[in-house]
Protein backbone atom coordinates (compact mmCIF):
# COMPACT_ATOMS: atom_id res chain seq x y z
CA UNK A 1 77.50 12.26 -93.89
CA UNK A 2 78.97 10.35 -90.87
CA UNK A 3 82.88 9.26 -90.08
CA UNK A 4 83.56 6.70 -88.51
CA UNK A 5 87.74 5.42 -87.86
CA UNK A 6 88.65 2.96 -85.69
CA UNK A 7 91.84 1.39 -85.53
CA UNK A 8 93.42 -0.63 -83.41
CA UNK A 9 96.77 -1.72 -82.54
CA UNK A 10 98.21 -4.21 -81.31
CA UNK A 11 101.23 -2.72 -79.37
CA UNK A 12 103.05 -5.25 -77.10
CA UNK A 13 104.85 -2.67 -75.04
CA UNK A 14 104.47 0.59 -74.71
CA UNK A 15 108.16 1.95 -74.61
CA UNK A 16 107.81 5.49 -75.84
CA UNK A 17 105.16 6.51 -72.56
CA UNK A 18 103.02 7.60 -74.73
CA UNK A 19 99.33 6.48 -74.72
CA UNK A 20 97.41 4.99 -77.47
CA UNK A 21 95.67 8.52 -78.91
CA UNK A 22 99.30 9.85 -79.06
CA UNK A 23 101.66 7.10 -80.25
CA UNK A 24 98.92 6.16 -82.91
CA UNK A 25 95.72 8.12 -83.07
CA UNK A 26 97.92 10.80 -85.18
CA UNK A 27 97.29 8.69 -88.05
CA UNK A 28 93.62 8.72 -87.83
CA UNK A 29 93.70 12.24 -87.27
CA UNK A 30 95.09 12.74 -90.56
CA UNK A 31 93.01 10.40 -92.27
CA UNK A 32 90.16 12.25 -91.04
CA UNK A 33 91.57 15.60 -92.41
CA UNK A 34 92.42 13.84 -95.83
CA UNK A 35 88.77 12.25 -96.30
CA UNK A 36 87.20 15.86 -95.26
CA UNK A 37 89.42 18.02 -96.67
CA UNK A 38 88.61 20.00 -93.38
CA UNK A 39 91.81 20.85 -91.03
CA UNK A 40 89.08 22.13 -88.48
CA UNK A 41 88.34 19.96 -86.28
CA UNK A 42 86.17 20.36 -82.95
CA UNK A 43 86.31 17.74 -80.15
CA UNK A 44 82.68 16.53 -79.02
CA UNK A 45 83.90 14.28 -76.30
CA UNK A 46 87.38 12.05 -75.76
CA UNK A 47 87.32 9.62 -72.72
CA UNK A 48 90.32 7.39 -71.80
CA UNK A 49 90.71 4.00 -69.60
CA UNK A 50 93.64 2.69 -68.17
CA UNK A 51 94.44 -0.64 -68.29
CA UNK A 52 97.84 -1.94 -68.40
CA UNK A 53 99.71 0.63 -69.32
CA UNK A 54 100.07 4.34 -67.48
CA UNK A 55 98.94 6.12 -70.34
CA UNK A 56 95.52 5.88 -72.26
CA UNK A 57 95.11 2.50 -73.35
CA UNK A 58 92.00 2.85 -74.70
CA UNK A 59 91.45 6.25 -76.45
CA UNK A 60 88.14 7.59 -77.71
CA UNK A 61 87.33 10.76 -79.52
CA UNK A 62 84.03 11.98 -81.23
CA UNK A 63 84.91 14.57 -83.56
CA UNK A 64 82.74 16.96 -85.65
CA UNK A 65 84.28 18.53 -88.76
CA UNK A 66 81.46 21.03 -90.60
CA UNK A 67 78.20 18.45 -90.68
CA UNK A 68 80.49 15.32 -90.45
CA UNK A 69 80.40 13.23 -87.11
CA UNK A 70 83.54 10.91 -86.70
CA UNK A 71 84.44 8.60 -84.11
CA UNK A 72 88.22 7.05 -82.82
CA UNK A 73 89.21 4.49 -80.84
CA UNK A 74 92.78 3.20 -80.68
CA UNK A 75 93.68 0.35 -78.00
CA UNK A 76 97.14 -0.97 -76.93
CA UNK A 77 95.10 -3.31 -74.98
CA UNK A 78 93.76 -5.61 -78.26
CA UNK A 79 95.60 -8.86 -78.96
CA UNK A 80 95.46 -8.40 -83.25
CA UNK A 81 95.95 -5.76 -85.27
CA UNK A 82 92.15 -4.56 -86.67
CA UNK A 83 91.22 -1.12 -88.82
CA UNK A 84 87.89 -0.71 -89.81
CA UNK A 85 86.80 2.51 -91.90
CA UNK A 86 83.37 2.94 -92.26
CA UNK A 87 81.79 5.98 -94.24
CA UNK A 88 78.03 6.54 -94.14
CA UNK A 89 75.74 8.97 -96.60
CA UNK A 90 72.15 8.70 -95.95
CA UNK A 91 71.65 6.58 -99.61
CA UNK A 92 74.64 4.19 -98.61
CA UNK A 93 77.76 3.09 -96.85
CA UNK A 94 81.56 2.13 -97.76
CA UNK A 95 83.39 -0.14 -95.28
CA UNK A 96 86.58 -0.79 -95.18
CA UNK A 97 88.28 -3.66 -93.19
CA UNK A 98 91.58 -4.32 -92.62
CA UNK A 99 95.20 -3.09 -94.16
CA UNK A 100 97.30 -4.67 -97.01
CA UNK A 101 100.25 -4.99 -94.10
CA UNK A 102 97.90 -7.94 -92.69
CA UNK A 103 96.35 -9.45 -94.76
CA UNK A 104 93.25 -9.44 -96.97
CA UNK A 105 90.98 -6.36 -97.14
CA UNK A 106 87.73 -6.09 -97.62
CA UNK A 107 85.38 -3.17 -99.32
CA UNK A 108 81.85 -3.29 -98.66
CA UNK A 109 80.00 -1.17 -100.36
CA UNK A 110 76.16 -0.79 -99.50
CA UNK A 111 73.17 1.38 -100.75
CA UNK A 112 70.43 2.02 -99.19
CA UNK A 113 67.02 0.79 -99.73
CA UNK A 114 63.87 3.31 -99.40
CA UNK A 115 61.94 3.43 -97.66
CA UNK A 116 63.27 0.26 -95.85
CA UNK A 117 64.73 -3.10 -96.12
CA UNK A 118 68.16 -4.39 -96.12
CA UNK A 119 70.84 -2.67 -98.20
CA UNK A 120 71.99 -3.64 -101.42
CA UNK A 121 75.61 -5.10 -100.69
CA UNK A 122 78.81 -5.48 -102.74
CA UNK A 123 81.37 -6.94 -101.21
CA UNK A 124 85.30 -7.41 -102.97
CA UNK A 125 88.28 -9.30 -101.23
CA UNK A 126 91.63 -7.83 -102.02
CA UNK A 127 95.17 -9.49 -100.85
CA UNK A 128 98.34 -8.12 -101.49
CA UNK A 129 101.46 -9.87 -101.31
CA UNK A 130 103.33 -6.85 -101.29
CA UNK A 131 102.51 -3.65 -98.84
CA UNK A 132 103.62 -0.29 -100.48
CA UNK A 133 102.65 1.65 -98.14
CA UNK A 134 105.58 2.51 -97.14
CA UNK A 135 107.43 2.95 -100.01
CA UNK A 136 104.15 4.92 -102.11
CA UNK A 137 104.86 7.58 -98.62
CA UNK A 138 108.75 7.56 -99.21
CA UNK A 139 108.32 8.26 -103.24
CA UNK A 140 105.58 11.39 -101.71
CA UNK A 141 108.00 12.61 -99.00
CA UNK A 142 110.64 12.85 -101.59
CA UNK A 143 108.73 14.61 -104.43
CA UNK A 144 107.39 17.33 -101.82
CA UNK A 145 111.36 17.99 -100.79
CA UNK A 146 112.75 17.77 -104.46
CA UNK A 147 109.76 20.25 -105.35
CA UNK A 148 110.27 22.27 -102.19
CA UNK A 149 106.71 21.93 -101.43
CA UNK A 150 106.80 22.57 -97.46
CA UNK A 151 103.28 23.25 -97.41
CA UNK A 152 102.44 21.25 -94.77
CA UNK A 153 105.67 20.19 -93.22
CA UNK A 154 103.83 21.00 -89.36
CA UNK A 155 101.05 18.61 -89.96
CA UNK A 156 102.01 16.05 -88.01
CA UNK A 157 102.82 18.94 -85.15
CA UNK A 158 99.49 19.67 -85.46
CA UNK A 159 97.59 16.72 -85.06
CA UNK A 160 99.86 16.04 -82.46
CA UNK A 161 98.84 19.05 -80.61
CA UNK A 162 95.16 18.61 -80.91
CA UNK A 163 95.17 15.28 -79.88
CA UNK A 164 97.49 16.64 -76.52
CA UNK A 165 94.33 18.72 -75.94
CA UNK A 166 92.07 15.74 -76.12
CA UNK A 167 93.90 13.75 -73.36
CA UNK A 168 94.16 17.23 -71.54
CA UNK A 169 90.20 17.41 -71.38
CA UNK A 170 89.48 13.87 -71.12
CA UNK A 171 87.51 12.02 -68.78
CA UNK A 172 89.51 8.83 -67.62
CA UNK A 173 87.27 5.63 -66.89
């Protein structure tokens, strides 16, 4: 099975001096743990360019995680927001494009045809008028403290920390 995240977004400034990986790449980090169920993660390669900004405005990581191979990329330097999930199996593929924050998504789903040939494609269009993101990880946040679940309260210290020693190792371009 292959991983691949990228997300990108579109920051205007970049007032807390962090770089891309770090202000937003935490998110993907997580994601990545959440799809895996894996918290171990090994860096393959990161690389960094500077832009615009004195930080990493382009980030890239490859990650392996047990027999899955993701990629990142997060990018202060893009002019829209854009996320793209894409999960591949060797019979087929689910894409995801796009959050309910802007706009339509769109699922592809694809499976594979042996032992060639183009894929058999679905493809659905969902728009939201309302985002609940937000609210959905509020209503979470609040069961895990009423239930004094505190589990995994250093999560986002961790992914924090890992992604600190990705930009420490990192070649810049």
């Amino acid at each position: 099975m292959k991983i691949k995240i990228y997300a990108d977004g579109a920051v205007k400034t970049n007032k807390n001096n962090l770089g891309s990986l770090l202000d937003i790449g935490s998110h993907s980090v997580n994601l990545l743990n959440f799809l895996t169920n894996n918290k171990k993660l090994e860096v393959l390669n990161s690389s960094l360019q500077l832009n615009e900004y004195h930080k990493d405005d382009n980030g890239f990581i490859t990650i392996k995680t047990g027999k899955i191979l993701s990629h990142i990329h997060h990018s202060f330097v893009r002019w829209e927001n854009k996320f793209s999930l894409e999960i591949f199996y060797k019979r087929g593929s689910v894409e995801l494009i796009n959050l309910p924050k802007w706009g339509q998504q769109v699922l592809i789903t694809s499976k594979r045809k042996y032992p060639s040939g183009l894929p058999k494609k679905n493809t659905q269009f969902f728009l939201s008028k309302v985002d609940n993101s937000w609210f959905n990880e509020w209503v979470y946040f609040k069961k895990l403290i009423l239930d004094k679940d505190f589990s995994n309260n250093n999560e986002g210290l961790i992914n924090m920390n890992f992604l600190n020693n990705c930009l420490t190792k990192s070649d810049y371009i």
